[in-house]
Protein backbone atom coordinates (compact mmCIF):
# COMPACT_ATOMS: atom_id res chain seq x y z
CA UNK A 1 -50.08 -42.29 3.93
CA UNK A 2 -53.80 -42.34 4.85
CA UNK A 3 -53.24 -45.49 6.55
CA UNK A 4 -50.33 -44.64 8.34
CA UNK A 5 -52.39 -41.36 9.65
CA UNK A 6 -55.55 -43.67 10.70
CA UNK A 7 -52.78 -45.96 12.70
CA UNK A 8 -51.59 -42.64 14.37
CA UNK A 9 -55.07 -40.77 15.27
CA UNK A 10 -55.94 -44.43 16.99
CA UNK A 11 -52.72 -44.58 19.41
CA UNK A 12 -53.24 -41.11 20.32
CA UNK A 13 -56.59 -42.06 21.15
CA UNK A 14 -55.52 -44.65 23.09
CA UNK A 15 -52.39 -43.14 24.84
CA UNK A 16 -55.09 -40.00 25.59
CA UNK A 17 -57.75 -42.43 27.59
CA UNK A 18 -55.02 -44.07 29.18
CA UNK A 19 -53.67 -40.82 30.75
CA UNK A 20 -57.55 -39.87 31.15
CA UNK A 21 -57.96 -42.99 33.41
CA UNK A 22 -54.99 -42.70 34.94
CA UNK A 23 -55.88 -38.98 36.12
CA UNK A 24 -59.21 -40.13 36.98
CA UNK A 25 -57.92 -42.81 38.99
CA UNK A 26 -55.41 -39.89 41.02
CA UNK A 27 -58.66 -37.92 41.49
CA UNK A 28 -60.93 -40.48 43.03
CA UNK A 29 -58.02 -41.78 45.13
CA UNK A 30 -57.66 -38.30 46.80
CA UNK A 31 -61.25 -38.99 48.52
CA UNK A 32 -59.23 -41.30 50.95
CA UNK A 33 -57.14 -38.32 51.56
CA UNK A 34 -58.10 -36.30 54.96
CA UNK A 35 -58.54 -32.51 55.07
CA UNK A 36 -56.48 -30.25 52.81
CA UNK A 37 -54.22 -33.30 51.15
CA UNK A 38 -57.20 -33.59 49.09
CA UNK A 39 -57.18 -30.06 46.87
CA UNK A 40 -53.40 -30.85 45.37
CA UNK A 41 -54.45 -33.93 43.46
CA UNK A 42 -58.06 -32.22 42.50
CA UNK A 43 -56.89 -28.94 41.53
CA UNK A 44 -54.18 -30.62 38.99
CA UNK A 45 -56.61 -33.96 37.94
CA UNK A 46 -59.58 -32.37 37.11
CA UNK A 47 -58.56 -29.51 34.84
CA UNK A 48 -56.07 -32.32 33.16
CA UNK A 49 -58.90 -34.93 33.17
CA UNK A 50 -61.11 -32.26 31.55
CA UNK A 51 -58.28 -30.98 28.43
CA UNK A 52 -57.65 -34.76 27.80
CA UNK A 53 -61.06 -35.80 27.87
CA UNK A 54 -61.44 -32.31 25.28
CA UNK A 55 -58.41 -33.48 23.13
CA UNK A 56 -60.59 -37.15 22.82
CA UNK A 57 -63.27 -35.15 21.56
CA UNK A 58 -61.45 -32.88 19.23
CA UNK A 59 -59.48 -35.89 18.04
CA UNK A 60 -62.88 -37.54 16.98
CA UNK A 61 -64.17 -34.27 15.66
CA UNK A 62 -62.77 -32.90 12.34
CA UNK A 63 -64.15 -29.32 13.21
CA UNK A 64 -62.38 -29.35 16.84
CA UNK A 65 -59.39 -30.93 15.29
CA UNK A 66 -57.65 -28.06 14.29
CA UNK A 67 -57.91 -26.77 17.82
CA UNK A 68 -55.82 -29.56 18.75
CA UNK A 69 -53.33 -29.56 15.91
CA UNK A 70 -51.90 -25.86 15.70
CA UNK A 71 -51.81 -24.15 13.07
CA UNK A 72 -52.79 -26.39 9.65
CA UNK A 73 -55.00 -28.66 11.06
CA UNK A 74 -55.13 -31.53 9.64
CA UNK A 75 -52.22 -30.78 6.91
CA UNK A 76 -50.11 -30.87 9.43
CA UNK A 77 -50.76 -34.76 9.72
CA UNK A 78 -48.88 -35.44 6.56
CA UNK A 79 -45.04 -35.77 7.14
CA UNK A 80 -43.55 -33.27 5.72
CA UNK A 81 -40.73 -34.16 3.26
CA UNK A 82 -36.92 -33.58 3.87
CA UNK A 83 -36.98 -30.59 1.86
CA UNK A 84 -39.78 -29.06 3.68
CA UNK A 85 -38.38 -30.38 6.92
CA UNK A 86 -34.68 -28.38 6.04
CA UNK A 87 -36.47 -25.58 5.02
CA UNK A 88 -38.60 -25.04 8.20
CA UNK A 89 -35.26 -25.81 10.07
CA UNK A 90 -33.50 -22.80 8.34
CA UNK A 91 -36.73 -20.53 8.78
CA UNK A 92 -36.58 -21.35 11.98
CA UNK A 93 -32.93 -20.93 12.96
CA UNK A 94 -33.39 -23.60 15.49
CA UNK A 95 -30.22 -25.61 13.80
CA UNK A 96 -30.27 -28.15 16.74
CA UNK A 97 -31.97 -31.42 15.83
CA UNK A 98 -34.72 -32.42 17.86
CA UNK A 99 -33.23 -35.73 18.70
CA UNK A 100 -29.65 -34.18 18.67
CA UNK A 101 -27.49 -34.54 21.82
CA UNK A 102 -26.98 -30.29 21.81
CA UNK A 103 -30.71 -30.13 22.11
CA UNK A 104 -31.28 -32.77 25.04
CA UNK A 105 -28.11 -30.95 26.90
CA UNK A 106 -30.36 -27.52 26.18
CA UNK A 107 -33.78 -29.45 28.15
CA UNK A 108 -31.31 -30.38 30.96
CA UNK A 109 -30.01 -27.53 31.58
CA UNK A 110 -33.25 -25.33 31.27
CA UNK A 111 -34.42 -27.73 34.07
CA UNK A 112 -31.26 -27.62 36.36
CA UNK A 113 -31.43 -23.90 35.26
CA UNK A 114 -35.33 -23.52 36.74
CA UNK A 115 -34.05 -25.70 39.73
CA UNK A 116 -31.38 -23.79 41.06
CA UNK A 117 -33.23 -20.28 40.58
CA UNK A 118 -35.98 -21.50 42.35
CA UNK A 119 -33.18 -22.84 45.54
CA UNK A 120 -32.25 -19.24 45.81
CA UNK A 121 -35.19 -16.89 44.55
CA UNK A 122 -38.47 -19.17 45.68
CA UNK A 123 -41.04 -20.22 43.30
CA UNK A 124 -42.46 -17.00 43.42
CA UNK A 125 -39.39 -15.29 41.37
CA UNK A 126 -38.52 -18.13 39.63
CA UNK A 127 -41.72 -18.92 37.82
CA UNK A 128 -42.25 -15.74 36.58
CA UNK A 129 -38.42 -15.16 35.28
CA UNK A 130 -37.89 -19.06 33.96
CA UNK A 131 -41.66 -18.62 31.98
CA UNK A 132 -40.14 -15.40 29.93
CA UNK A 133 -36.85 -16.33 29.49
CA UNK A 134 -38.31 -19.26 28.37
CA UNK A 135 -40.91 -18.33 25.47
CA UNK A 136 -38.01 -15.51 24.65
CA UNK A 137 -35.42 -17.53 23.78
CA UNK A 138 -36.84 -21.45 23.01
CA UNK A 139 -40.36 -20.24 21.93
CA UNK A 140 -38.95 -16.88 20.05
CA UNK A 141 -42.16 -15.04 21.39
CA UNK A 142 -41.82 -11.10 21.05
CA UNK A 143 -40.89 -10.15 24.51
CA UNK A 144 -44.12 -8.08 25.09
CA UNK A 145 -46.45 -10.98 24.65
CA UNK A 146 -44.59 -12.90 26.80
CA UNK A 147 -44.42 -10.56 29.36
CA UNK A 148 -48.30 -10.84 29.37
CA UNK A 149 -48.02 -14.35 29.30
CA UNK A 150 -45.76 -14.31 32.24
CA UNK A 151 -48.02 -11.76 34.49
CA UNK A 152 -51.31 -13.35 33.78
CA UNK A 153 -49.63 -16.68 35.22
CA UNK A 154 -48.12 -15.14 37.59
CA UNK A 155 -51.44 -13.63 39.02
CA UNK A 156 -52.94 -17.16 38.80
CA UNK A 157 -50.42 -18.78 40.44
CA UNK A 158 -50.77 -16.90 43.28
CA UNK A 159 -54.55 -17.04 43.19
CA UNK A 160 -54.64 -20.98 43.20
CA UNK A 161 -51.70 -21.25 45.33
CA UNK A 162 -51.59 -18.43 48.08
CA UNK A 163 -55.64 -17.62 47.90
CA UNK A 164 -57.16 -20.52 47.06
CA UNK A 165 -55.23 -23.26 48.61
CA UNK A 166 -53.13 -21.56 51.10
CA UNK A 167 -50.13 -23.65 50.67
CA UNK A 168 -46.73 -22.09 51.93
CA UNK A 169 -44.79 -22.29 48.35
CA UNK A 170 -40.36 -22.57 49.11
CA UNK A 171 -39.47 -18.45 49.45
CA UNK A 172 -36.17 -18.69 48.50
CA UNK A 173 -32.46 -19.17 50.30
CA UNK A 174 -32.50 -15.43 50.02
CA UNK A 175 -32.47 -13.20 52.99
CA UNK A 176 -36.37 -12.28 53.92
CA UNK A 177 -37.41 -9.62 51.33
CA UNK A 178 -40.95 -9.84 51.29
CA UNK A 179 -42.07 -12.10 54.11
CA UNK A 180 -44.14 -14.83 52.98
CA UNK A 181 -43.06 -14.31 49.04
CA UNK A 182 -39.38 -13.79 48.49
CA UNK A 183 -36.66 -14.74 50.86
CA UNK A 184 -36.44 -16.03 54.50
CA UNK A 185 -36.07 -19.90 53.72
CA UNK A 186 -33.79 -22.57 55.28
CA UNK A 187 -32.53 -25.69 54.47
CA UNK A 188 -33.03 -28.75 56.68
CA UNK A 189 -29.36 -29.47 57.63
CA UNK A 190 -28.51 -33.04 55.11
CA UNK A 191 -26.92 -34.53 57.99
CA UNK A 192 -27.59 -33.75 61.41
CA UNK A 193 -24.35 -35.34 63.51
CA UNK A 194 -22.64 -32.86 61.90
């Protein structure tokens, strides 16, 4: 078992610098960007480049490791046996294999789910409603912390994206509600000798 966990901890490492360098590589890149197509790829590399780079560390460090690991720390490196593994299913009431065909059908359509809300409502609405519905029903979290969860990203996704960056986000197919936010948006017509 303990060699089986040594194996593991090394190809995380691994697969961790290799998406470190591969950030890294997205952030330098953007210097031969010109103007304001420079922020998009520095405001999403560098906090990624700095939580992987944190992970490495915590992976190396058995005091940070438990950071990394959820709950248990480092118990939760042993796999657990098929007893345990029912048990935690029925706890859990999840019922849906994680490999299952019901549960990849559930990913898909929270995906085409987020997509088409965000067609008709903008990224503005969307975010905020897919995020709770979201830790409600897949993450059971009680309702009131994920309303918190939901408002607090909310408020910094319009800092970094309205404030910060100034980037027009997609409003929505919805008529103009609040101009600039919700509403008001058009499609580019998909053919145009029509």
């Amino acid at each position: 078992m303990n060699l089986r966990m040594n194996r593991d901890r090394v190809l995380n490492l691994v697969v961790y610098a290799a998406l470190l360098v591969l950030t890294l590589s997205f952030v330098i890149g953007a210097r031969a960007y010109e103007g304001r197509m420079t922020l998009v790829p520095r405001v999403i590399g560098i906090p990624t480049a700095l939580l992987l780079a944190f992970i490495i560390v915590a992976e190396l460090s058995p005091r940070l490791r438990g950071l990394t690991h959820g709950r248990g720390g480092a118990a939760d490196d042993e796999a657990p046996s098929p007893e345990e593994s029912a048990q935690r299913q029925r706890e859990s009431g999840a019922g849906v294999d994680a490999g299952s065909w019901q549960r990849v059908l559930t990913v898909y359509g929270w995906l085409v789910g987020f997509f088409l809300l965000t067609l008709v409502v903008g990224f503005y609405v969307a975010v905020p409603i897919f995020l709770f519905a979201f830790l409600v029903r897949e993450s059971q979290v009680a309702p009131v912390r994920a309303a918190v969860v939901t408002v607090v990203v909310l408020l910094l996704f319009l800092l970094i994206f309205d404030l910060v960056l100034d980037l027009a986000l997609w409003r929505g197919l919805l008529p103009r509600i609040l101009p600039g936010y919700i509403g008001g948006g058009s499609l580019p017509p998909l053919y145009r000798g029509l």
